[in-house]
PDB file of N, CA and C in Angstrom:
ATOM      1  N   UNK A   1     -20.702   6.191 -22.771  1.00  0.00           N
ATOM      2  CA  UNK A   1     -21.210   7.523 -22.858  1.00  0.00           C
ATOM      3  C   UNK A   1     -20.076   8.478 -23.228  1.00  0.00           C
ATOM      4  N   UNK A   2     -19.874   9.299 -24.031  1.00  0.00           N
ATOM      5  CA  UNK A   2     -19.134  10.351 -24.796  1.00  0.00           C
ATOM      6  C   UNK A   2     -19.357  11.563 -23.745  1.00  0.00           C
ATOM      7  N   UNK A   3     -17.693  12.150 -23.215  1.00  0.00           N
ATOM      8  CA  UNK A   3     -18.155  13.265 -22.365  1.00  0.00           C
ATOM      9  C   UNK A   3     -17.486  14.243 -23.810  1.00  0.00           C
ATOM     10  N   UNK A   4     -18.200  15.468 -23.339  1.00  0.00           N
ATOM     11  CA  UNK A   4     -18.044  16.433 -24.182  1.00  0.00           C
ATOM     12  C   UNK A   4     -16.051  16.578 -24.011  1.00  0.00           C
ATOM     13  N   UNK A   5     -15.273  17.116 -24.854  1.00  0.00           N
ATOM     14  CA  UNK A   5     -13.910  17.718 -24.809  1.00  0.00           C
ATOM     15  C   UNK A   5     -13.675  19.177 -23.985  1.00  0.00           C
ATOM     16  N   UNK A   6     -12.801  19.320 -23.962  1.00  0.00           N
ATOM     17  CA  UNK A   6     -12.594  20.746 -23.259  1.00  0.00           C
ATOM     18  C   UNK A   6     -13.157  21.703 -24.563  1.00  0.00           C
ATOM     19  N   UNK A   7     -13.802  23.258 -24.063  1.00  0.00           N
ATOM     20  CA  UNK A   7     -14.333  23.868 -24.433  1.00  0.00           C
ATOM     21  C   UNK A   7     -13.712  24.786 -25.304  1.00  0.00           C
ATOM     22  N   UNK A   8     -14.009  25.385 -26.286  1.00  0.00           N
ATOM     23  CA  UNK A   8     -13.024  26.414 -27.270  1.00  0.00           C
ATOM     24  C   UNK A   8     -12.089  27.251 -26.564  1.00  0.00           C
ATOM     25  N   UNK A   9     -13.151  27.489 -25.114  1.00  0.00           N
ATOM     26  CA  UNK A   9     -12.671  28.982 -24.568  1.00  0.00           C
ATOM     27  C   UNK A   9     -11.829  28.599 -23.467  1.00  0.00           C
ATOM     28  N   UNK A  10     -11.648  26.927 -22.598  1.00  0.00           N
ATOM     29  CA  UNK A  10     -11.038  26.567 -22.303  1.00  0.00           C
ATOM     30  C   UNK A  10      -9.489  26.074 -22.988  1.00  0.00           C
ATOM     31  N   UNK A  11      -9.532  25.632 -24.483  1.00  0.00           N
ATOM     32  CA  UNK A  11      -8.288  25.445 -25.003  1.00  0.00           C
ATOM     33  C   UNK A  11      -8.004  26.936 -25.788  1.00  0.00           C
ATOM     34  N   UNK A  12      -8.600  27.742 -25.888  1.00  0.00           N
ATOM     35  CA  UNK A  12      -7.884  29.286 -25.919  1.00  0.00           C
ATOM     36  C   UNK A  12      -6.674  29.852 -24.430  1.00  0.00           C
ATOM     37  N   UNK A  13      -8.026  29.391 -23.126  1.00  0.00           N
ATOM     38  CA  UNK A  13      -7.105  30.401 -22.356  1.00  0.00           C
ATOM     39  C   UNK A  13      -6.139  29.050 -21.859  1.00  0.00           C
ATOM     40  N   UNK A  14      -5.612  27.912 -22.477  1.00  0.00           N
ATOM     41  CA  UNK A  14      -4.913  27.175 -21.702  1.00  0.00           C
ATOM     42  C   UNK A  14      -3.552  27.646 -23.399  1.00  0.00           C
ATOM     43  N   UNK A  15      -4.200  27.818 -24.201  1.00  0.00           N
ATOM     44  CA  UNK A  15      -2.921  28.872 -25.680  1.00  0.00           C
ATOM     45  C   UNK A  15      -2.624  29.898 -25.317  1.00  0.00           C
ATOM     46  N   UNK A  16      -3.008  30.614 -23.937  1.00  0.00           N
ATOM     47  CA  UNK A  16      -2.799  31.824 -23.484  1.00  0.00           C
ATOM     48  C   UNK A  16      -1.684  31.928 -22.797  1.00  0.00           C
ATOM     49  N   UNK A  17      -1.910  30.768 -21.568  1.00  0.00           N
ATOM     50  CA  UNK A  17      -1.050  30.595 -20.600  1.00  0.00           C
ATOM     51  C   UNK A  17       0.140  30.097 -21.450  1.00  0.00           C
ATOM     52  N   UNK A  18       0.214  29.458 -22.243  1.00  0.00           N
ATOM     53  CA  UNK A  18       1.541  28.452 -22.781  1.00  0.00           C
ATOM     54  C   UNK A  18       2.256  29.602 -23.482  1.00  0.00           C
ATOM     55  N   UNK A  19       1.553  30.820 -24.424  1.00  0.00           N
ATOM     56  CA  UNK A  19       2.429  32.250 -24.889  1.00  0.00           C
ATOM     57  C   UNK A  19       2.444  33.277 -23.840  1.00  0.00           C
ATOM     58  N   UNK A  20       2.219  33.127 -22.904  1.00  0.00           N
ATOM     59  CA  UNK A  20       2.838  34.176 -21.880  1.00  0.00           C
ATOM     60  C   UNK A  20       4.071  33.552 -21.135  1.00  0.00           C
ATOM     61  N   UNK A  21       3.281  32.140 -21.087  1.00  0.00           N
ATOM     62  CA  UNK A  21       5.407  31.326 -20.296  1.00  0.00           C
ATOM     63  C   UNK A  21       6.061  31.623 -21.221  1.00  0.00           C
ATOM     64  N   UNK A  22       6.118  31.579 -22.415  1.00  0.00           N
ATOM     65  CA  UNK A  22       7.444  31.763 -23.819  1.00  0.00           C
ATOM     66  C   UNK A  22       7.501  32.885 -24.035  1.00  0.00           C
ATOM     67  N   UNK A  23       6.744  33.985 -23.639  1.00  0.00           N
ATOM     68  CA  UNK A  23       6.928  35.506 -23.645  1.00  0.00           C
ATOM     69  C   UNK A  23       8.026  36.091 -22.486  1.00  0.00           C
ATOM     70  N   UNK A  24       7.695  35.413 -21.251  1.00  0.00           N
ATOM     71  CA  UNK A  24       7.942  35.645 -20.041  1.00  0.00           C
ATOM     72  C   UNK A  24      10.121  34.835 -20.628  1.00  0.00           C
ATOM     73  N   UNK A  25       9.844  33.814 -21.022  1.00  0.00           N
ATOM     74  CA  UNK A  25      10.951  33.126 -21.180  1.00  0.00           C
ATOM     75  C   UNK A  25      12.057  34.052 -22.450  1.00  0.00           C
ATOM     76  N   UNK A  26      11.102  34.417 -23.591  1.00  0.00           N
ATOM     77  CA  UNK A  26      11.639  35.228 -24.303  1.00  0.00           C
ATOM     78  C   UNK A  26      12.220  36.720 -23.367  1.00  0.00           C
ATOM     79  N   UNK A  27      11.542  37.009 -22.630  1.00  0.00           N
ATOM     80  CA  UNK A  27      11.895  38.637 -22.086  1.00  0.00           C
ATOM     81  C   UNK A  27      13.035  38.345 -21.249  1.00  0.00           C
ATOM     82  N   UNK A  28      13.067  36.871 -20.458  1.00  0.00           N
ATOM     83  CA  UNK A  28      14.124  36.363 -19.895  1.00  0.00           C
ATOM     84  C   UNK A  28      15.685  36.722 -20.447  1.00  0.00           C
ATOM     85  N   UNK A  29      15.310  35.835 -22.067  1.00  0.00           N
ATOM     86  CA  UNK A  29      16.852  35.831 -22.732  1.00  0.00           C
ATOM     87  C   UNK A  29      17.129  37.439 -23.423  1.00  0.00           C
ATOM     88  N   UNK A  30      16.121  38.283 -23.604  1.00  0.00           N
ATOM     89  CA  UNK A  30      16.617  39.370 -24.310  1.00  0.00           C
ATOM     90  C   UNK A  30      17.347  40.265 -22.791  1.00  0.00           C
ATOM     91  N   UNK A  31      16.915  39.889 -21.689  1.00  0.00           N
ATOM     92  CA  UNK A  31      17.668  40.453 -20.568  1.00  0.00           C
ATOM     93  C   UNK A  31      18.752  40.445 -19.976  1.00  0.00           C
ATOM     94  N   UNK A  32      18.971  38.913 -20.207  1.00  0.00           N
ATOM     95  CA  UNK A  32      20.332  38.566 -20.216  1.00  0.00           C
ATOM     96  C   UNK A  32      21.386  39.012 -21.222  1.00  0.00           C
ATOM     97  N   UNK A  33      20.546  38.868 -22.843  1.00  0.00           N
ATOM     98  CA  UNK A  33      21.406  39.398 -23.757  1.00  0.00           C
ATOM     99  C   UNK A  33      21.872  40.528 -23.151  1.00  0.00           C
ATOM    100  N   UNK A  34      20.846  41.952 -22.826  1.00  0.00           N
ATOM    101  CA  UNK A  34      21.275  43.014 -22.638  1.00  0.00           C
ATOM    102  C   UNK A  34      22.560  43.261 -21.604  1.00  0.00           C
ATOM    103  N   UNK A  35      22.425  42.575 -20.530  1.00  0.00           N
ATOM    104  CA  UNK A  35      23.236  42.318 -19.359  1.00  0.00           C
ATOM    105  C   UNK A  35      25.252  41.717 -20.332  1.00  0.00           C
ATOM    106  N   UNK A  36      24.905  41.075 -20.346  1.00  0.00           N
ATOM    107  CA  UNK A  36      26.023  40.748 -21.165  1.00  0.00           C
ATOM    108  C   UNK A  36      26.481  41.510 -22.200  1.00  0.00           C
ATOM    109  N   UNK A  37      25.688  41.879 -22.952  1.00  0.00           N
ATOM    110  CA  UNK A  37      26.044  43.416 -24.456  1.00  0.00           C
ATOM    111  C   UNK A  37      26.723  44.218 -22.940  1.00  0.00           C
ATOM    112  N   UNK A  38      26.074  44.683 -21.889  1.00  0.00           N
ATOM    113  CA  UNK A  38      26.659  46.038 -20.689  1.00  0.00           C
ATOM    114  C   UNK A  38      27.831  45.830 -20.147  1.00  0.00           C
ATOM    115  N   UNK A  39      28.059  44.266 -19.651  1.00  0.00           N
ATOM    116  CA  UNK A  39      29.301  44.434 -19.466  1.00  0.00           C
ATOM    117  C   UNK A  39      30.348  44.190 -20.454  1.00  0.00           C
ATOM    118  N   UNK A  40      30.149  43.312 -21.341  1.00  0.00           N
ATOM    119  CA  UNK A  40      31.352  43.706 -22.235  1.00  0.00           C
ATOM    120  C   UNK A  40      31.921  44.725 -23.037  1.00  0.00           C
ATOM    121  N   UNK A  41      30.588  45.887 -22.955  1.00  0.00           N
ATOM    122  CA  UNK A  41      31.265  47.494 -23.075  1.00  0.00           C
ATOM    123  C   UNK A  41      31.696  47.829 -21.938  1.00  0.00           C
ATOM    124  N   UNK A  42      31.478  47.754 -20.717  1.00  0.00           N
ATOM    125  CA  UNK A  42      32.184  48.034 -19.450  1.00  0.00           C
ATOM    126  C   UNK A  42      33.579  47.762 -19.258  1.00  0.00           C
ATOM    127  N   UNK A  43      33.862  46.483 -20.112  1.00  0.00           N
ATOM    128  CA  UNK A  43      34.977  45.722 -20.144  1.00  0.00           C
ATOM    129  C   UNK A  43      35.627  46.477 -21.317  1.00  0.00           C
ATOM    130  N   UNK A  44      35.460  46.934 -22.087  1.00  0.00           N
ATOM    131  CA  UNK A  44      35.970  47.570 -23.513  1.00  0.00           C
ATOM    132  C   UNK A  44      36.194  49.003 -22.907  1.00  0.00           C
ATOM    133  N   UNK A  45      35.266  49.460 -22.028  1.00  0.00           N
ATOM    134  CA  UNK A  45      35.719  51.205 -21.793  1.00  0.00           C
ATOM    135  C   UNK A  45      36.474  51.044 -20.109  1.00  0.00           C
ATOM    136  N   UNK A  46      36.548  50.364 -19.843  1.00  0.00           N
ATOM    137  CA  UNK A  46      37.600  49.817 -18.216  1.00  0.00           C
ATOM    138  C   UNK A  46      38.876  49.165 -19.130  1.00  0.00           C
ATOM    139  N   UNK A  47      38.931  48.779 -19.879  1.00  0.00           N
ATOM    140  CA  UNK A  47      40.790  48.379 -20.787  1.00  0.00           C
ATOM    141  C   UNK A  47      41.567  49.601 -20.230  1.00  0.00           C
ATOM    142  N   UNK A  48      42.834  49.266 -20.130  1.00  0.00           N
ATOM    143  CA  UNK A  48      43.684  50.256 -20.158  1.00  0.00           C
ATOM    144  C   UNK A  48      43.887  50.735 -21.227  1.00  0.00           C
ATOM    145  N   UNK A  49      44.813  51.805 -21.635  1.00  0.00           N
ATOM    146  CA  UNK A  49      44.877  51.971 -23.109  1.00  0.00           C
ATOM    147  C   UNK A  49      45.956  51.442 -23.214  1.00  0.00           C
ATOM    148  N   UNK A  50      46.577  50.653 -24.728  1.00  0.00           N
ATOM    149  CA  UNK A  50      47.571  50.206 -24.856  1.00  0.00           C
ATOM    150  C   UNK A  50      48.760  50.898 -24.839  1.00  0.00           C
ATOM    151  N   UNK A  51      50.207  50.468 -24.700  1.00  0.00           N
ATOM    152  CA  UNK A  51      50.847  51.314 -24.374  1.00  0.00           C
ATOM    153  C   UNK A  51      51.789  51.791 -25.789  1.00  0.00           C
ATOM    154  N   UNK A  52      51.932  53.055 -25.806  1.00  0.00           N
ATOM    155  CA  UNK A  52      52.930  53.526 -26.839  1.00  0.00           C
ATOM    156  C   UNK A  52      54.031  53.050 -27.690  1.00  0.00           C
ATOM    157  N   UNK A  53      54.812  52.009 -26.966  1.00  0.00           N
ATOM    158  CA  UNK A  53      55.611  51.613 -27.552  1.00  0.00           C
ATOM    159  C   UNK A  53      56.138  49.790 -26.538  1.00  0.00           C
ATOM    160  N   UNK A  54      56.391  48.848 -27.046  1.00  0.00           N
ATOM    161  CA  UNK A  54      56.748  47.939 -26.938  1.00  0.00           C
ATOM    162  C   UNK A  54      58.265  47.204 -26.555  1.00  0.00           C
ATOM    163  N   UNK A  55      58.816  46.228 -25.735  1.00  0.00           N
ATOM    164  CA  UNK A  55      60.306  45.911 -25.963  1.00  0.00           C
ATOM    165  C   UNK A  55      59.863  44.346 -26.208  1.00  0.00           C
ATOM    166  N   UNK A  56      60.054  43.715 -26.972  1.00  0.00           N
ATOM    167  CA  UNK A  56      60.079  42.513 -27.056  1.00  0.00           C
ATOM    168  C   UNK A  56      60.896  41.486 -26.476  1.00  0.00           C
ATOM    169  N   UNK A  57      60.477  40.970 -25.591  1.00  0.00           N
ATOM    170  CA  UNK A  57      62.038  39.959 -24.926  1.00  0.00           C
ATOM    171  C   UNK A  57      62.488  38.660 -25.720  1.00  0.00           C
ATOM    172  N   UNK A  58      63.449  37.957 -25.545  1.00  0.00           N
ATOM    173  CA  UNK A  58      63.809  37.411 -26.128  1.00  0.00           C
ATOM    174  C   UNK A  58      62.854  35.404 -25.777  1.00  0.00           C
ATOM    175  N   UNK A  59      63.180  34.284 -26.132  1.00  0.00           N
ATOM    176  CA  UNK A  59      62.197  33.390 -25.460  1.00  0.00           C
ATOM    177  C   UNK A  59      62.316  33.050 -24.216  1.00  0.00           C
ATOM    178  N   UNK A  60      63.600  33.591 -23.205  1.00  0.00           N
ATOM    179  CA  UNK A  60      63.190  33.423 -22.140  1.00  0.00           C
ATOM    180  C   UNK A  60      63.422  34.455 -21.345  1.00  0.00           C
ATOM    181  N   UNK A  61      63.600  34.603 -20.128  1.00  0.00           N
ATOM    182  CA  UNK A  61      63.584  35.880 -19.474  1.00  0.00           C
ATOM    183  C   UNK A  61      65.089  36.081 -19.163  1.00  0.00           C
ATOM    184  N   UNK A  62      66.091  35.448 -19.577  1.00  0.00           N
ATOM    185  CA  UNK A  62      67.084  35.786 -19.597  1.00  0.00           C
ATOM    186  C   UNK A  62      68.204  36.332 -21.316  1.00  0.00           C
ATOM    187  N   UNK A  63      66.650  35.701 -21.598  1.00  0.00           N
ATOM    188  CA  UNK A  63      67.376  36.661 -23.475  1.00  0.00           C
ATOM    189  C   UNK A  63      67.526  37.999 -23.778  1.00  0.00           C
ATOM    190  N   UNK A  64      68.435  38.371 -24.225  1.00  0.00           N
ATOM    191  CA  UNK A  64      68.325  40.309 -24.310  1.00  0.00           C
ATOM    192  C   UNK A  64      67.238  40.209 -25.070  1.00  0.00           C
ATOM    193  N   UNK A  65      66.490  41.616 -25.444  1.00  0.00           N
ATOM    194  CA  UNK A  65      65.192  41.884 -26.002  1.00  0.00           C
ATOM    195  C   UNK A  65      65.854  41.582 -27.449  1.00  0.00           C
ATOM    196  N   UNK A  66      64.129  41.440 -28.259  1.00  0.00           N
ATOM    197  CA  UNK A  66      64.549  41.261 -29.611  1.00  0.00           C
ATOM    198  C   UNK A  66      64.149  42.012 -30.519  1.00  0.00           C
ATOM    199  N   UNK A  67      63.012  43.096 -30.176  1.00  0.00           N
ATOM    200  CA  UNK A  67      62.656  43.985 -30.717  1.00  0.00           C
ATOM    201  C   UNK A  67      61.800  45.338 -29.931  1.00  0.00           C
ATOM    202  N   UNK A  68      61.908  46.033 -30.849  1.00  0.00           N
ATOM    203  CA  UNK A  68      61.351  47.351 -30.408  1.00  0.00           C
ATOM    204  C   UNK A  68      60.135  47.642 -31.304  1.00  0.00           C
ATOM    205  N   UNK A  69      58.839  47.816 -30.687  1.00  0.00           N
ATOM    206  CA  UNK A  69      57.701  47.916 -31.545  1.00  0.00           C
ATOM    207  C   UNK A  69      56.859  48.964 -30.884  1.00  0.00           C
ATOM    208  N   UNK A  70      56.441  49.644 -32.147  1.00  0.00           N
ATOM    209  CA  UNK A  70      55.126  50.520 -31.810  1.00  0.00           C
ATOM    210  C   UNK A  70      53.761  50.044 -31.257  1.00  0.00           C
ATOM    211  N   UNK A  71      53.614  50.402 -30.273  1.00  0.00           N
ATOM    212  CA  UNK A  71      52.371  49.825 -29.705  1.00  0.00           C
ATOM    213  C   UNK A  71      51.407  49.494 -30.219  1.00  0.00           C
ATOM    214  N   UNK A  72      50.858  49.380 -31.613  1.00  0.00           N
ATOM    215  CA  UNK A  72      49.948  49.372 -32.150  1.00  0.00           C
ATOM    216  C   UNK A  72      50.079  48.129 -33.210  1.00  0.00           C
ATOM    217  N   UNK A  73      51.531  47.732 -32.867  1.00  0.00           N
ATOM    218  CA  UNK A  73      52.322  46.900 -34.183  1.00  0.00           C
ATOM    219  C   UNK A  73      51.750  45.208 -34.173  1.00  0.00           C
ATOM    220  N   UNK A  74      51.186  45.142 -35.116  1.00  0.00           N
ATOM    221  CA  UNK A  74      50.175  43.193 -35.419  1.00  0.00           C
ATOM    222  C   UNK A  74      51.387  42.257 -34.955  1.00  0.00           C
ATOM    223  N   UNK A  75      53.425  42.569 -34.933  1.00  0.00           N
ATOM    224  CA  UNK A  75      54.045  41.670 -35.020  1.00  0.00           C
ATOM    225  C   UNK A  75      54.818  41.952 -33.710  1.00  0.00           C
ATOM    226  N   UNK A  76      53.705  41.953 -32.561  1.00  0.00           N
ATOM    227  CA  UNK A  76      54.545  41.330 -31.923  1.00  0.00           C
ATOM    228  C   UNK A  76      54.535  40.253 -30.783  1.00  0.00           C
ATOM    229  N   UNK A  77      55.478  39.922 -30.532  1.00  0.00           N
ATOM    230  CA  UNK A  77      55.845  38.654 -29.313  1.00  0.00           C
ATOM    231  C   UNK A  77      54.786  38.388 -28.567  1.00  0.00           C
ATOM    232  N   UNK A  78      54.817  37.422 -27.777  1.00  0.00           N
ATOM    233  CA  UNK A  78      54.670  36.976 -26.531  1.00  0.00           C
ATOM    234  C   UNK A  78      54.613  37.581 -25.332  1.00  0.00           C
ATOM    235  N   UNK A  79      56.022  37.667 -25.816  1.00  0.00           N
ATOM    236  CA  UNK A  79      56.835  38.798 -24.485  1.00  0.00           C
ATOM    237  C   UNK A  79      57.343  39.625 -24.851  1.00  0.00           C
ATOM    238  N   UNK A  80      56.343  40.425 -24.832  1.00  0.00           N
ATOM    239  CA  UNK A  80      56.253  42.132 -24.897  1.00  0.00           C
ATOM    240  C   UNK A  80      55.734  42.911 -23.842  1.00  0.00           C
ATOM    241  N   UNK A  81      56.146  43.658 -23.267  1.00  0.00           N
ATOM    242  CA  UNK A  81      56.150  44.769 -22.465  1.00  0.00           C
ATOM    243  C   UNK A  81      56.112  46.078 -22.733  1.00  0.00           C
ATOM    244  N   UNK A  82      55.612  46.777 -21.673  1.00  0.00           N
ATOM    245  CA  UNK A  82      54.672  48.521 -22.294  1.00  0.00           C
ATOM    246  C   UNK A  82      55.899  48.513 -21.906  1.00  0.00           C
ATOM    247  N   UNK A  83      56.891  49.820 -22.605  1.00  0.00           N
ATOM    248  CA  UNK A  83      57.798  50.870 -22.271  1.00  0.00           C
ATOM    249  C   UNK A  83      57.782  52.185 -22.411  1.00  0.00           C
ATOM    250  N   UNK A  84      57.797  53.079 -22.012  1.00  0.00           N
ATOM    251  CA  UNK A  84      58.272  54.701 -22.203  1.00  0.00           C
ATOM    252  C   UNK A  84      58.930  55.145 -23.587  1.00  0.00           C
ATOM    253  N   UNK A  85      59.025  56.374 -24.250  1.00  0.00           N
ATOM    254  CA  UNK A  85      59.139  56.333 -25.141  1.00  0.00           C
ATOM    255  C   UNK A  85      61.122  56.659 -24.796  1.00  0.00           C
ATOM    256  N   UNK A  86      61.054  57.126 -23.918  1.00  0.00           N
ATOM    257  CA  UNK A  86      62.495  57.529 -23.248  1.00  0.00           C
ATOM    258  C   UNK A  86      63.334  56.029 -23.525  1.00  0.00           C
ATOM    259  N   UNK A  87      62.484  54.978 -23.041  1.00  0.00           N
ATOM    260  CA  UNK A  87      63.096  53.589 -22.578  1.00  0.00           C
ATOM    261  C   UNK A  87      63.235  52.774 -24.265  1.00  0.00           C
ATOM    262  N   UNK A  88      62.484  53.224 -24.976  1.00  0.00           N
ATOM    263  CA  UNK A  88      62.074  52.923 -26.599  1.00  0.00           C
ATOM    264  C   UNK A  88      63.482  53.279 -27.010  1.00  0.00           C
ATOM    265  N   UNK A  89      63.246  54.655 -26.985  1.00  0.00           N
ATOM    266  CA  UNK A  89      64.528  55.153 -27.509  1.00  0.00           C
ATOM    267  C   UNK A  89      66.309  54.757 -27.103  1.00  0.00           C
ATOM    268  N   UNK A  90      66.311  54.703 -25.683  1.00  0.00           N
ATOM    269  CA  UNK A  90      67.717  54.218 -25.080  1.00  0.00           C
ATOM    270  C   UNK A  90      67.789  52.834 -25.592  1.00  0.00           C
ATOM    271  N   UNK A  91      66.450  52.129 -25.919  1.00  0.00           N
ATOM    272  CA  UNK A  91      66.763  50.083 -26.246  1.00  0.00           C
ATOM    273  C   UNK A  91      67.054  50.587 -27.977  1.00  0.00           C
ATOM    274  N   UNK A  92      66.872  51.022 -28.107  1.00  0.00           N
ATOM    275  CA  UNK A  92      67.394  51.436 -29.992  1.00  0.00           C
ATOM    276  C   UNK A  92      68.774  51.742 -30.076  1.00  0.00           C
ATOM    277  N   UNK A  93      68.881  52.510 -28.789  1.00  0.00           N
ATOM    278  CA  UNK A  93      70.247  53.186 -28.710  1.00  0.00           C
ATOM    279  C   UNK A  93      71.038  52.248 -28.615  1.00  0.00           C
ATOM    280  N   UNK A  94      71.150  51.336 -27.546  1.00  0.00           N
ATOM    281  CA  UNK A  94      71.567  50.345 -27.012  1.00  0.00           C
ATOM    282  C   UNK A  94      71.662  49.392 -27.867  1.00  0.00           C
ATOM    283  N   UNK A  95      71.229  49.078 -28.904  1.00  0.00           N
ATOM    284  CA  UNK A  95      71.532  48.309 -30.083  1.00  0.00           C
ATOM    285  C   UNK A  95      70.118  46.995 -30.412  1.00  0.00           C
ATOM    286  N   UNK A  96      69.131  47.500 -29.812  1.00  0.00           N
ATOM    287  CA  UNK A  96      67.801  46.727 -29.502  1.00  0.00           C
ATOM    288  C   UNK A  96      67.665  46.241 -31.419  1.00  0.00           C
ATOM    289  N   UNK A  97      67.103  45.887 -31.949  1.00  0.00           N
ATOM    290  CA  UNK A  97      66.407  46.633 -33.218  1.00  0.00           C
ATOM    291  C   UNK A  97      65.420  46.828 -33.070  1.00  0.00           C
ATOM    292  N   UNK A  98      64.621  47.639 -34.176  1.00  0.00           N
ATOM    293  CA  UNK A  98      63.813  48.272 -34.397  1.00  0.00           C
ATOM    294  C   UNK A  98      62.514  47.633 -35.253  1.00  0.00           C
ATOM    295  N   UNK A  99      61.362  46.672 -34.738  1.00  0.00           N
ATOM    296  CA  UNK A  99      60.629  46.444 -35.704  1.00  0.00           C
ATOM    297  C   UNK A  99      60.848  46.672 -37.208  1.00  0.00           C
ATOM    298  N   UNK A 100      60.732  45.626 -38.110  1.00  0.00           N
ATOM    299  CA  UNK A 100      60.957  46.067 -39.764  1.00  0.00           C
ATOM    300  C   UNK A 100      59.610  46.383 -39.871  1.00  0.00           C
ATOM    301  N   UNK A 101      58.632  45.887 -39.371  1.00  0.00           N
ATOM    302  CA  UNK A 101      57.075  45.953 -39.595  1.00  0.00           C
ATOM    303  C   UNK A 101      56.562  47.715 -39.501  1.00  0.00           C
ATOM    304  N   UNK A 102      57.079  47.594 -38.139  1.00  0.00           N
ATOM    305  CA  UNK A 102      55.924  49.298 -37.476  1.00  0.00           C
ATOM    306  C   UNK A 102      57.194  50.004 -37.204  1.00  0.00           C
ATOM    307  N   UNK A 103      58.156  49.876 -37.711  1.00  0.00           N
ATOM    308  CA  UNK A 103      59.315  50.637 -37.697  1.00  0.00           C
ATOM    309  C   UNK A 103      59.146  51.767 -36.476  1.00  0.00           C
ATOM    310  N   UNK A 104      59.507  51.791 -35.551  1.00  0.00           N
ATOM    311  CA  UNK A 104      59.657  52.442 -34.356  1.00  0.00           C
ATOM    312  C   UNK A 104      60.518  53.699 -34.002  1.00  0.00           C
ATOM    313  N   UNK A 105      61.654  53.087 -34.948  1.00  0.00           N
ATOM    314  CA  UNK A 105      62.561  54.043 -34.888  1.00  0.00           C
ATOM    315  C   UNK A 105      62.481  55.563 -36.126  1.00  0.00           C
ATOM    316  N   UNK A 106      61.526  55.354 -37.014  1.00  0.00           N
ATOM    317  CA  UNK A 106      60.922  56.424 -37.778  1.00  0.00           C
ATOM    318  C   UNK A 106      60.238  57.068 -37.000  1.00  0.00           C
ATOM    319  N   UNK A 107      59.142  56.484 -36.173  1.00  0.00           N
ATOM    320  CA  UNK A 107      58.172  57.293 -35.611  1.00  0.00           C
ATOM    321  C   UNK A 107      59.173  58.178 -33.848  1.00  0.00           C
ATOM    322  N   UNK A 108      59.836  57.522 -33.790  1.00  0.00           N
ATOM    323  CA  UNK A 108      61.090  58.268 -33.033  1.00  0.00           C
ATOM    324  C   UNK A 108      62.228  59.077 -33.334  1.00  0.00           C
ATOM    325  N   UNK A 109      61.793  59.349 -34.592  1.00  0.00           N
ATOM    326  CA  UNK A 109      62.850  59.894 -35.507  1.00  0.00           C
ATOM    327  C   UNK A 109      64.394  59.464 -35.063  1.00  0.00           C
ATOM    328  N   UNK A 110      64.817  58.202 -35.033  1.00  0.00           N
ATOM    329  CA  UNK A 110      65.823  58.124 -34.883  1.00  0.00           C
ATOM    330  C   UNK A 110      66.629  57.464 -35.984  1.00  0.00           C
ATOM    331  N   UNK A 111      66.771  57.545 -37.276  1.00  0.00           N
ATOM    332  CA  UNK A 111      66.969  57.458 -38.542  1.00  0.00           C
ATOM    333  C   UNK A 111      68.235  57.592 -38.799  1.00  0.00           C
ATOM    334  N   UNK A 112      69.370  56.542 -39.203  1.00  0.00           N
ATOM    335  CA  UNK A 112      70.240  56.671 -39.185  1.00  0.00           C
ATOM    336  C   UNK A 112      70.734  57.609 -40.369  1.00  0.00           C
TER     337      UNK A 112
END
């Protein structure tokens, strides 16, 4: 004996239930997206600001420094450290050099 199949209106509302779980699952990941987009601007506007000017140390911590760079400068070290522009200027003085790149000692006007 042949039983009848499930009914139109039964395999509609069982296509119902299956796009509201993947709706429900979709609203899931766009929430998380959002959550994650929030903090990594949180993380971008909580940065410190970088610092003004740079001393480059040498490769170990007992090397005199090896350069003097503008804070903004693509070339530098490893080991680099924020300095003062006071402290910029005395490591120039002191015989530091001066980035060839972001030239430091222009923007310090200290120009031989």
């Amino acid at each position: 004996m042949n039983e009848p199949g499930p009914t139109r209106l039964a395999v509609l509302r069982f296509l119902e239930r299956v796009q509201l779980r993947d709706l429900a699952r979709t609203r899931r990941w766009i929430a998380d997206e959002e959550r994650i987009a929030a903090e990594r601007r949180r993380g971008i506007e909580a940065r410190p600001a970088p610092p003004d000017w740079l001393l480059e140390q040498g490769l170990n911590g007992h090397s005199p420094p090896v350069y003097v760079h503008a804070g903004d400068c693509w070339n530098t070290g490893k080991n680099s450290k924020g300095i003062s522009q006071d402290q910029a200027r005395r490591a120039i003085a002191d015989g530091v050099k001066a980035c060839p790149h972001c030239r430091p000692d222009t923007a310090l006007r200290m120009l031989d």
